[in-house]
C-alpha atoms as a PDB file:
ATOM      1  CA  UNK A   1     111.741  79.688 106.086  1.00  0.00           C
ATOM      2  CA  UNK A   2     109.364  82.551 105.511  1.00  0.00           C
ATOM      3  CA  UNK A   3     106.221  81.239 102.968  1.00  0.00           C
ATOM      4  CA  UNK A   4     104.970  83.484 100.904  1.00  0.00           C
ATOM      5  CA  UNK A   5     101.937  83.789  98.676  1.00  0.00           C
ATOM      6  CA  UNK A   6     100.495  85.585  95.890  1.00  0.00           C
ATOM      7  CA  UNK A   7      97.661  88.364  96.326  1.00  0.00           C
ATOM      8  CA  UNK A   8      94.298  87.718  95.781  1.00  0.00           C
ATOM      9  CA  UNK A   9      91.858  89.833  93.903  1.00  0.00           C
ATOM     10  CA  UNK A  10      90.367  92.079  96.509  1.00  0.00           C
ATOM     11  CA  UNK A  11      87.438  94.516  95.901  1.00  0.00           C
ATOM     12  CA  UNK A  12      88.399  97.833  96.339  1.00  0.00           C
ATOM     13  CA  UNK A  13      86.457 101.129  95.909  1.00  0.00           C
ATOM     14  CA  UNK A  14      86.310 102.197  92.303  1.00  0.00           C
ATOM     15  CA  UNK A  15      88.367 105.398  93.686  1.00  0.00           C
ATOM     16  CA  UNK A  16      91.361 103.586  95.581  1.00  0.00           C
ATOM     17  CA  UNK A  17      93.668 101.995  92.925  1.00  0.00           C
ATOM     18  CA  UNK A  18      96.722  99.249  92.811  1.00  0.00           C
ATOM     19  CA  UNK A  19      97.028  97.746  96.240  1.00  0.00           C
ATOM     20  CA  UNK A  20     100.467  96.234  96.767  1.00  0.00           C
ATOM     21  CA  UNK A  21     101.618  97.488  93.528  1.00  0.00           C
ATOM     22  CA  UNK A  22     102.857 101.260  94.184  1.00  0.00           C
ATOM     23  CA  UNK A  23     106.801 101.789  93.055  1.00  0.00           C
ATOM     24  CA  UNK A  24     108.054 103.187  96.787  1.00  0.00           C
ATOM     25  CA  UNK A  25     107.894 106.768  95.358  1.00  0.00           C
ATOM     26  CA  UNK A  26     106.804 109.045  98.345  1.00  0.00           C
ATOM     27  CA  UNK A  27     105.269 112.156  96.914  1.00  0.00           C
ATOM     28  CA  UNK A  28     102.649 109.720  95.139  1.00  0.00           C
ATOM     29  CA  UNK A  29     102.347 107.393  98.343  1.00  0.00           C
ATOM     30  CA  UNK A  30     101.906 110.888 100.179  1.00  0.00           C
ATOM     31  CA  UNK A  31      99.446 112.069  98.312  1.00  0.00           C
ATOM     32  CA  UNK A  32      97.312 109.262  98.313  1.00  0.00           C
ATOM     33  CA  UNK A  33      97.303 108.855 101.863  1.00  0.00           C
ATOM     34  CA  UNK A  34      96.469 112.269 102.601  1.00  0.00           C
ATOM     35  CA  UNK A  35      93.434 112.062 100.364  1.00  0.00           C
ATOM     36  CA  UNK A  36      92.570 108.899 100.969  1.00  0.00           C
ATOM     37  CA  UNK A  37      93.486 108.502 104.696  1.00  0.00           C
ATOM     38  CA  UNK A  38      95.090 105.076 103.711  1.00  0.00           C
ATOM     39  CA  UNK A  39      97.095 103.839 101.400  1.00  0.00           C
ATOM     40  CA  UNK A  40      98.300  99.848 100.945  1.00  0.00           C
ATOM     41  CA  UNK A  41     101.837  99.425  99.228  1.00  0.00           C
ATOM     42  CA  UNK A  42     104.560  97.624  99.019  1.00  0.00           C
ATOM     43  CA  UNK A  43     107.435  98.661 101.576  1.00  0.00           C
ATOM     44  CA  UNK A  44     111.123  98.606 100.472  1.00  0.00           C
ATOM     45  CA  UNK A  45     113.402  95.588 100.227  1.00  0.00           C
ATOM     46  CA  UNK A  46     114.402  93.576 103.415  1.00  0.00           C
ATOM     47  CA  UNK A  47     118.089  92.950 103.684  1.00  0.00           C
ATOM     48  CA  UNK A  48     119.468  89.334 104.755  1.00  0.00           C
ATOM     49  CA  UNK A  49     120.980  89.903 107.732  1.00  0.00           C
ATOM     50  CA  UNK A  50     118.088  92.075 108.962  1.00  0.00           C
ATOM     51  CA  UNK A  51     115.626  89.660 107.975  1.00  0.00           C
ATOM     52  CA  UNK A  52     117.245  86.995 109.861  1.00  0.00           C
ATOM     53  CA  UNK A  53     117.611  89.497 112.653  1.00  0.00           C
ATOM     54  CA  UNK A  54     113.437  90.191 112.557  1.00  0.00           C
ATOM     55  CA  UNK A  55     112.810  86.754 112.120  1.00  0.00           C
ATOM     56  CA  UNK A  56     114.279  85.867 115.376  1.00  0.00           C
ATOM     57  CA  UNK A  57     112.708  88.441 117.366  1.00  0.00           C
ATOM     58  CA  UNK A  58     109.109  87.007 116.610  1.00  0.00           C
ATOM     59  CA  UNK A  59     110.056  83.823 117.610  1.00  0.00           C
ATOM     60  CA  UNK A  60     111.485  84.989 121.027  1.00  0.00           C
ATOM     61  CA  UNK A  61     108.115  87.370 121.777  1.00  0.00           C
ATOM     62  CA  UNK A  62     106.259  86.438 124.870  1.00  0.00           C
ATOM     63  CA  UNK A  63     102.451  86.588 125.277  1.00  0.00           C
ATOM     64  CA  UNK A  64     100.749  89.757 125.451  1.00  0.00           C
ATOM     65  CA  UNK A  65     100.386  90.401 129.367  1.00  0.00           C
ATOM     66  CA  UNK A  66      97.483  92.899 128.949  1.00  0.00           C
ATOM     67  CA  UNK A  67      95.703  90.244 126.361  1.00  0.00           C
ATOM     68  CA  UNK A  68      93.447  86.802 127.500  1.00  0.00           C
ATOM     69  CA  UNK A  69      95.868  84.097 127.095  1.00  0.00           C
ATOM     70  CA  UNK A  70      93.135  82.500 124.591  1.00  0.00           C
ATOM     71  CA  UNK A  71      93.720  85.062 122.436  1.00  0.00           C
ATOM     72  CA  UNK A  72      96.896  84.066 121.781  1.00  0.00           C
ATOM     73  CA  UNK A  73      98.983  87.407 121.109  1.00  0.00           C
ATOM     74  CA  UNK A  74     102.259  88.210 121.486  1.00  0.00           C
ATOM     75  CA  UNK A  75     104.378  91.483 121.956  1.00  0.00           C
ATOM     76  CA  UNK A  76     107.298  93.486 121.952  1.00  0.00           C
ATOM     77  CA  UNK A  77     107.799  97.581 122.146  1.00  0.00           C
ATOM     78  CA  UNK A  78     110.148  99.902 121.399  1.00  0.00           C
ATOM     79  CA  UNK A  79     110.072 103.494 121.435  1.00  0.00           C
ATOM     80  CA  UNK A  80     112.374 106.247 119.825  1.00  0.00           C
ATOM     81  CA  UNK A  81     112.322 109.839 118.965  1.00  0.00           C
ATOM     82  CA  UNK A  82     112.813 111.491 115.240  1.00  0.00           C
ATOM     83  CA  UNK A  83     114.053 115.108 115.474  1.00  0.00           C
ATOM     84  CA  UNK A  84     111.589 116.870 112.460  1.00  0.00           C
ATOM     85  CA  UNK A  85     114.688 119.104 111.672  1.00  0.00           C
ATOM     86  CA  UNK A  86     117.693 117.087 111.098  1.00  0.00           C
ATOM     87  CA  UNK A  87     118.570 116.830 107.356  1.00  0.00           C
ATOM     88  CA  UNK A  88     118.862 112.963 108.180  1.00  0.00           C
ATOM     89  CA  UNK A  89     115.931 111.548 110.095  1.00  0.00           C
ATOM     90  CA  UNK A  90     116.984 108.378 111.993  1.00  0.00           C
ATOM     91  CA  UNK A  91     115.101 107.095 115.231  1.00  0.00           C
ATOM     92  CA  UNK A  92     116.945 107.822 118.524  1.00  0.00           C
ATOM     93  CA  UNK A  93     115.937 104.883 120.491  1.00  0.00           C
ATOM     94  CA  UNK A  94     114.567 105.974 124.373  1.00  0.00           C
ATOM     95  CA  UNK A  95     115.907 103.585 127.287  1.00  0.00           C
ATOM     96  CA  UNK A  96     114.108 100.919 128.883  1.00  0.00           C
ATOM     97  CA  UNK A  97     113.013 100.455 132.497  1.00  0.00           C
ATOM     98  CA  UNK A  98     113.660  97.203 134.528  1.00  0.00           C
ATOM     99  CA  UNK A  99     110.760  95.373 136.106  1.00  0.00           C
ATOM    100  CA  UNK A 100     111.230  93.873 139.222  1.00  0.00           C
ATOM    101  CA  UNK A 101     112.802  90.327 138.274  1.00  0.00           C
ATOM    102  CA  UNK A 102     115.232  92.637 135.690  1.00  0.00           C
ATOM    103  CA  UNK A 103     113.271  91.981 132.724  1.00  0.00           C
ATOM    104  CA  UNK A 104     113.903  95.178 130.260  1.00  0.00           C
ATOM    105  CA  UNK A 105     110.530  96.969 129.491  1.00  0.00           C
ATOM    106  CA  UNK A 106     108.972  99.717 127.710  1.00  0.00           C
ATOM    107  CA  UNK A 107     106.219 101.974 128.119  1.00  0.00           C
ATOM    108  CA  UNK A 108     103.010 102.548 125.680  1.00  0.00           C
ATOM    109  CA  UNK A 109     100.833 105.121 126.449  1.00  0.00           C
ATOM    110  CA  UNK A 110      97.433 104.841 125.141  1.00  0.00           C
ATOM    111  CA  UNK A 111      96.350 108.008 126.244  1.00  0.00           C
ATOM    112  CA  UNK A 112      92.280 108.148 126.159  1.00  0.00           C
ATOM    113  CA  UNK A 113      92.375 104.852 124.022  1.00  0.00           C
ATOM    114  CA  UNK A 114      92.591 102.494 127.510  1.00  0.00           C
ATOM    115  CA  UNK A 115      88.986 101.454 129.265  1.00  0.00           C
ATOM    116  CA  UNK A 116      91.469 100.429 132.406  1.00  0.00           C
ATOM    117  CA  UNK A 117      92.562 103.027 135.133  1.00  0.00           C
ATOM    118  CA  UNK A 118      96.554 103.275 133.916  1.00  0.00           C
ATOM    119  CA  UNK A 119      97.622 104.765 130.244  1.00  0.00           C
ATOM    120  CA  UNK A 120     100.883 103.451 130.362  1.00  0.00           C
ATOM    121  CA  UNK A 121     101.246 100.027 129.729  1.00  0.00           C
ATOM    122  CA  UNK A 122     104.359  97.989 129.886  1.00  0.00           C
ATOM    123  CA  UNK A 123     105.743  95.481 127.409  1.00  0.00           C
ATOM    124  CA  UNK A 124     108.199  93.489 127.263  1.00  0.00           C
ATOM    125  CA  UNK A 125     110.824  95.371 125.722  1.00  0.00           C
ATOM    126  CA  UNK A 126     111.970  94.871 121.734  1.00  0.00           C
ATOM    127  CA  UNK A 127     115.956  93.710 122.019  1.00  0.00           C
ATOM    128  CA  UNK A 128     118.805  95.719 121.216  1.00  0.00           C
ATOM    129  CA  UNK A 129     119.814  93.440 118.321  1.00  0.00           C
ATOM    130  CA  UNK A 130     116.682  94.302 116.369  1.00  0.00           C
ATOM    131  CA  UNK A 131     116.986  97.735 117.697  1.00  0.00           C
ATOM    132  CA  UNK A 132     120.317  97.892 115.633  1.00  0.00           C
ATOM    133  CA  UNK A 133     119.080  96.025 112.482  1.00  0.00           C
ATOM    134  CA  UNK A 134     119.585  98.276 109.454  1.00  0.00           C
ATOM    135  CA  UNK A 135     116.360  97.306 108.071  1.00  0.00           C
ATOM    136  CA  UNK A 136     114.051  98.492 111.024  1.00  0.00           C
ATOM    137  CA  UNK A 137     115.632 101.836 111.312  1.00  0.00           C
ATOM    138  CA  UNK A 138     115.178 102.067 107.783  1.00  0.00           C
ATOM    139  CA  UNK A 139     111.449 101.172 107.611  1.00  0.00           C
ATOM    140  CA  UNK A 140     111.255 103.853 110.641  1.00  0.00           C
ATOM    141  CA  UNK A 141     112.713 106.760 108.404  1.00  0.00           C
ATOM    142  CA  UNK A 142     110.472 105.380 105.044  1.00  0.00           C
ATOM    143  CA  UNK A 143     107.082 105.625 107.378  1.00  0.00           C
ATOM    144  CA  UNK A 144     108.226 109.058 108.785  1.00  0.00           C
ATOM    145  CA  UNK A 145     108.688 110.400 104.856  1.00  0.00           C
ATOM    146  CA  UNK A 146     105.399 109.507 104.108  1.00  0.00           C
ATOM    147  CA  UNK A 147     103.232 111.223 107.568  1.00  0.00           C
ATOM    148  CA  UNK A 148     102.212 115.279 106.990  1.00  0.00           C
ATOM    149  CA  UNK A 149     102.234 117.642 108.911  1.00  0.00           C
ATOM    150  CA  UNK A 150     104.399 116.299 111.439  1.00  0.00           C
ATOM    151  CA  UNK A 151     108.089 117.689 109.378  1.00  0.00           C
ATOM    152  CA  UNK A 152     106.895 121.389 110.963  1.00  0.00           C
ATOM    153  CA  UNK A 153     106.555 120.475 114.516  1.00  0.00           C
ATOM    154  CA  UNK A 154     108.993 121.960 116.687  1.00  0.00           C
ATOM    155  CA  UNK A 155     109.332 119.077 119.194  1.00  0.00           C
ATOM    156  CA  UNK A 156     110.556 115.692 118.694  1.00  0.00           C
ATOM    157  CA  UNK A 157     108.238 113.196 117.459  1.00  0.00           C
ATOM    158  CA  UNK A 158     107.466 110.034 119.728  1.00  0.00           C
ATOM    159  CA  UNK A 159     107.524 107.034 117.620  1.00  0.00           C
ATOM    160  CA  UNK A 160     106.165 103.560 118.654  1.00  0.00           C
ATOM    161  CA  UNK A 161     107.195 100.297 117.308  1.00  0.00           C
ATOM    162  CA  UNK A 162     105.208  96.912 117.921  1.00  0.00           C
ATOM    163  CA  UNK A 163     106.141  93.776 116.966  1.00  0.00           C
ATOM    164  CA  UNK A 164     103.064  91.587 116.909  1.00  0.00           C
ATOM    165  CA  UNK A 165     102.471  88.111 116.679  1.00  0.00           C
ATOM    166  CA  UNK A 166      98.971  86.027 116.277  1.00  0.00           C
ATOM    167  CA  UNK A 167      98.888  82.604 116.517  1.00  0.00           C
ATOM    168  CA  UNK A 168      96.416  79.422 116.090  1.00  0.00           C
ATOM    169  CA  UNK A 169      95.634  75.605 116.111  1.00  0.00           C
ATOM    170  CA  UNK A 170      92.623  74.072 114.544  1.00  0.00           C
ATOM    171  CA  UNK A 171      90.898  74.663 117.959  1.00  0.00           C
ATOM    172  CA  UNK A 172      91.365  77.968 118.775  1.00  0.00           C
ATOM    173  CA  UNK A 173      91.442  81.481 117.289  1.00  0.00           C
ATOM    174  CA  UNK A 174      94.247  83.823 117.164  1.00  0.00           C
ATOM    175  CA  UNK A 175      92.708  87.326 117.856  1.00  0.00           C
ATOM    176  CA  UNK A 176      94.084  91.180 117.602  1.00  0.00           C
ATOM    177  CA  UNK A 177      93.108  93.489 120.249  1.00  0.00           C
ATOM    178  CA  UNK A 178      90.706  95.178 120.571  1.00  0.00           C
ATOM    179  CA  UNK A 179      88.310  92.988 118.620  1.00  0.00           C
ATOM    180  CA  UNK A 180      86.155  95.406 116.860  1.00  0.00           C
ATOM    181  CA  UNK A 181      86.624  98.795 114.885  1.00  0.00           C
ATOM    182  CA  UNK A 182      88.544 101.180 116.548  1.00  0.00           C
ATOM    183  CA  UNK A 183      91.519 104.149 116.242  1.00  0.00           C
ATOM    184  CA  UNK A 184      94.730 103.977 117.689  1.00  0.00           C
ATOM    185  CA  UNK A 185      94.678 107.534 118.958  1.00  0.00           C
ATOM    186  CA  UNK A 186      98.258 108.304 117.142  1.00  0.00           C
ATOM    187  CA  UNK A 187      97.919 110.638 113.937  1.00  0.00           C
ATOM    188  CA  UNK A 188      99.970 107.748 111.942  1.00  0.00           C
ATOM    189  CA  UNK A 189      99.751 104.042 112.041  1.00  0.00           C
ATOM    190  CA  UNK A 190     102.058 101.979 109.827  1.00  0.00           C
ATOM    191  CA  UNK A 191     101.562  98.090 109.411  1.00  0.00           C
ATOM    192  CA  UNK A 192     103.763  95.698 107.797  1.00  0.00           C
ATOM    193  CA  UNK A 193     103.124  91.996 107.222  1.00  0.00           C
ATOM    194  CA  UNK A 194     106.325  90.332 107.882  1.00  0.00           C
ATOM    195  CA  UNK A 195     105.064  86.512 107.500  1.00  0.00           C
ATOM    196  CA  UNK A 196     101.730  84.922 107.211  1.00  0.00           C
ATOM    197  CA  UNK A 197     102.009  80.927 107.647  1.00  0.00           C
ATOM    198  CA  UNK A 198     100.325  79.316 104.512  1.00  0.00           C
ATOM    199  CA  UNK A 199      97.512  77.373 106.804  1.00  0.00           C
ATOM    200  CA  UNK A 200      95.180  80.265 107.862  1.00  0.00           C
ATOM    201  CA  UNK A 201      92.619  82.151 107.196  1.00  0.00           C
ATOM    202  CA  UNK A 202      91.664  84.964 108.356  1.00  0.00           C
ATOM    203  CA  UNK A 203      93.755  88.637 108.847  1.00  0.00           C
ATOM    204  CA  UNK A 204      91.750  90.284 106.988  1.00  0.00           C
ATOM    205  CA  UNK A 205      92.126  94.090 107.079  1.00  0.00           C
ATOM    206  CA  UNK A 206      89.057  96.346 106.851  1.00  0.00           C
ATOM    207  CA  UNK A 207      89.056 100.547 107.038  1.00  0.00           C
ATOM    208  CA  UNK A 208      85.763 102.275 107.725  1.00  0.00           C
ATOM    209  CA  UNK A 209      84.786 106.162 108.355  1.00  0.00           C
ATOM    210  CA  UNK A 210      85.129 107.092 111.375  1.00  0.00           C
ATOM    211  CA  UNK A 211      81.673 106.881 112.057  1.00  0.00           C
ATOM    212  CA  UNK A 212      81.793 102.981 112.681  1.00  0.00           C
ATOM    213  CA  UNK A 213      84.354 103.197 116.068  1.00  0.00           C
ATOM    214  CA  UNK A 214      83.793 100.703 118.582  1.00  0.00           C
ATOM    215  CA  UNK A 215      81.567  98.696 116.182  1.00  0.00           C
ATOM    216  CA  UNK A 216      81.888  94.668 115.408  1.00  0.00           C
ATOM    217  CA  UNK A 217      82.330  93.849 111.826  1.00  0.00           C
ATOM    218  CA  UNK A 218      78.578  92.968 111.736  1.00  0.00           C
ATOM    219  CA  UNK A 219      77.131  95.795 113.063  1.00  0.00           C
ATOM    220  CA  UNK A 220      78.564  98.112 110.386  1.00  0.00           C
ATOM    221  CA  UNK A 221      77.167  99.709 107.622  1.00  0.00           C
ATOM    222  CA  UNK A 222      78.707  97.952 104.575  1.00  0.00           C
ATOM    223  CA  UNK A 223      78.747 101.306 102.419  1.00  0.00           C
ATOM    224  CA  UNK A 224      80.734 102.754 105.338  1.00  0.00           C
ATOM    225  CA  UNK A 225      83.611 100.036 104.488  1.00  0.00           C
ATOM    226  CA  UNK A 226      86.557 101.981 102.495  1.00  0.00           C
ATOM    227  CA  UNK A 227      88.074  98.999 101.571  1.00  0.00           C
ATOM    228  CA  UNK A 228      89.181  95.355 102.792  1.00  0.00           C
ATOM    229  CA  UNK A 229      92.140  93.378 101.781  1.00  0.00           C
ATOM    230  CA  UNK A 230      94.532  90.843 103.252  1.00  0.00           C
ATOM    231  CA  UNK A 231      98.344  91.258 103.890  1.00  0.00           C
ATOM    232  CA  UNK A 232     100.084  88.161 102.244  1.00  0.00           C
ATOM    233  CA  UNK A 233     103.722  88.770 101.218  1.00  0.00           C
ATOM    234  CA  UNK A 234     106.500  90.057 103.244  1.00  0.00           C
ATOM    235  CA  UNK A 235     106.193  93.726 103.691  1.00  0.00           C
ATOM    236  CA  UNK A 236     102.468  93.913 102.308  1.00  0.00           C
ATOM    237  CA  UNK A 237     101.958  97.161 104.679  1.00  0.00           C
ATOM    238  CA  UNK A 238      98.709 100.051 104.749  1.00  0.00           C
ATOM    239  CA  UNK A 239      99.224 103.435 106.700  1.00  0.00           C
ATOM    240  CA  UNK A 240      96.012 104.950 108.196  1.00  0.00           C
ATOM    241  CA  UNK A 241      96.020 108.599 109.250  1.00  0.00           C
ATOM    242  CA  UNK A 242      93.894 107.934 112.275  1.00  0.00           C
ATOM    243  CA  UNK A 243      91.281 110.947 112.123  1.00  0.00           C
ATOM    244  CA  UNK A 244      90.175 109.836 108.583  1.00  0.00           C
ATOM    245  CA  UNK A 245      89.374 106.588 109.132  1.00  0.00           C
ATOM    246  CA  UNK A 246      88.573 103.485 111.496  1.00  0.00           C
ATOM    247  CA  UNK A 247      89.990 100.231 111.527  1.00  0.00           C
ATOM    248  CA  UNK A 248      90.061  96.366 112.407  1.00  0.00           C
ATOM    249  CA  UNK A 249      91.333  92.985 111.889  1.00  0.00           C
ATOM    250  CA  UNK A 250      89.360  89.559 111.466  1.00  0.00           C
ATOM    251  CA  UNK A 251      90.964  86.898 114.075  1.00  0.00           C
ATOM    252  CA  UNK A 252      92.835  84.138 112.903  1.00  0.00           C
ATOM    253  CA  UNK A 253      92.330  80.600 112.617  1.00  0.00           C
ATOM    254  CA  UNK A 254      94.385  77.369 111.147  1.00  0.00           C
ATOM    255  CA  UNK A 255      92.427  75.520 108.547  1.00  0.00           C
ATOM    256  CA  UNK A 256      91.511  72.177 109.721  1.00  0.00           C
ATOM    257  CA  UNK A 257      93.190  69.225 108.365  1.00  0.00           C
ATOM    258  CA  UNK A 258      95.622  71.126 106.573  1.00  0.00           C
ATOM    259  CA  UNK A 259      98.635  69.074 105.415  1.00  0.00           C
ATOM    260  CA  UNK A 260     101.016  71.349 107.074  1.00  0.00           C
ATOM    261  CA  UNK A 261     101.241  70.074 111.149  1.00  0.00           C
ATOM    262  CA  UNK A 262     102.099  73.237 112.761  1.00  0.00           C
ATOM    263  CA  UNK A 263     101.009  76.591 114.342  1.00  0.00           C
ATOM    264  CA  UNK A 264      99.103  79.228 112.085  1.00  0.00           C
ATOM    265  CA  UNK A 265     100.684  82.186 112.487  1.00  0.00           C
ATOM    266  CA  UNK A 266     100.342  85.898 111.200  1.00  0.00           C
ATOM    267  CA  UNK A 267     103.987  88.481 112.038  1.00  0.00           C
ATOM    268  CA  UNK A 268     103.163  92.678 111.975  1.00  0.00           C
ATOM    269  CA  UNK A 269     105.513  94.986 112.951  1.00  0.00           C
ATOM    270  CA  UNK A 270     103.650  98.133 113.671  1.00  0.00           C
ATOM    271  CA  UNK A 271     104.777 101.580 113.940  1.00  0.00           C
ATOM    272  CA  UNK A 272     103.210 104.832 115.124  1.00  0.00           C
ATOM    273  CA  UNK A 273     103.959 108.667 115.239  1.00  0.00           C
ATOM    274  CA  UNK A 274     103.202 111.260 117.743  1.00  0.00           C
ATOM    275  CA  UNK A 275     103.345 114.696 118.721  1.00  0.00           C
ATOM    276  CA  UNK A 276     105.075 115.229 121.834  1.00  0.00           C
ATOM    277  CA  UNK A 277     104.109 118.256 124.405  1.00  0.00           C
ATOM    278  CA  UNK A 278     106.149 120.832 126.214  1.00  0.00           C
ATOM    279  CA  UNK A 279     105.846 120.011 130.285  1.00  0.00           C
ATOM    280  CA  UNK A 280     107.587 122.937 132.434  1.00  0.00           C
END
């Protein structure tokens, strides 16, 4: 069963109003993101059967290959394409490729946003089942409506879907990657909280200029720090237009002797858009 918790107060700048409390209009969502460079919102309603669907998913995702096991992350990715000029915008979902023991993967290119010598990283791939939930090809289409400048392009537009899971004990920390301030390199990044286990702390969301990339938290300039908040409900969700702003998210960790004797966990599904290029 999915807990679920009421929002704290948060401090946020005098400018940037109603976190979590937006009707999901999307010329006032829209607006606000493209003067803001984020926004924080409720997204839409989650049917049953696609909630179940999602749920089930998380459970099954393995650990992060390209993360220290001690940080305790886990992954799945899917990637589709949205056609700008169809009158109905729906994610075509690209194949997968099978690894050498037949597992189904899919490919994330980081472009100049990898320290390693190969881009393209391979993760386990998300499963059809989800794939064909009405509520994630929903959420896809919902994100899409709210990006600029994309609607124009005369290519498809890549899309990238991540389902993300942190998790903790009393001993050790469950931590996002990578650990500091940083941009995704994709014009549009999309976050929804799907669950947030009632025995943690931590997950804290913080958007900076630009200025503070590749900085720990306490190495920034605190009047550089937009906002910071914490996702708490199912679908919480922010959207960051990535050459605005810079980004990060505090690890983790159960609270000791809490009454409740299990894992602390924290469940994003994350979704990105892309311009694609002509290759001849």
């Amino acid at each position: 069963m999915l807990v679920e918790e009421n929002l704290a107060t948060k401090d946020i700048l005098s400018s940037y109003q109603s976190p979590f409390t937006y009707d999901f209009k999307f010329s006032t969502l829209k607006e606000s993101l493209r003067q803001n460079g984020f926004i924080q919102y409720k997204a839409s309603d989650i049917d049953i059967e696609s909630k179940i669907t999602i749920a089930r998913e998380f459970k099954a995702l393995e650990q992060d290959p390209f993360s220290a096991a001690e940080n305790h992350r886990f992954i799945r990715y899917g990637n589709a394409l949205i056609l700008p000029w169809e009158k109905q915008i729906r994610p075509i979902w690209l194949p997968t490729t099978l690894s050498e023991d037949g597992q189904e993967l899919s490919g994330y290119d980081q472009g100049n946003n990898t320290s390693g010598q190969d881009s393209i990283r391979y993760f386990n791939a998300l499963s059809q089942n989800v794939k064909l939930s009405h509520y994630l090809n929903q959420l896809i289409a919902e994100d899409y409506a709210l990006t600029f400048g994309l609607k124009e392009y005369y290519l498809p537009i890549y899309v990238g879907i991540h389902f993300v899971k942190l998790t903790s004990d009393t001993q050790n920390l469950g931590i996002n990657m990578p650990d500091s301030f940083h941009q995704d390199g994709k014009p549009f990044t999309f976050a929804h909280l799907f669950y947030r286990s009632s025995n943690i702390t931590g997950g804290e969301n913080y958007i900076a200029s630009p200025s503070e990339k590749n900085k720990r938290l306490e190495d920034v300039s605190a009047e550089n720090i937009y906002t910071h908040f914490t996702l708490k409900n199912i679908l919480d969700s922010f959207a960051m237009h990535h050459s605005s702003v810079c980004h990060y998210v505090s690890p983790i960790q159960k609270i000791p002797n809490n009454q409740l004797n299990y894992l602390g966990e924290r469940w994003v599904i994350l979704i990105d858009f892309s311009l694609t290029k002509q290759k001849i």
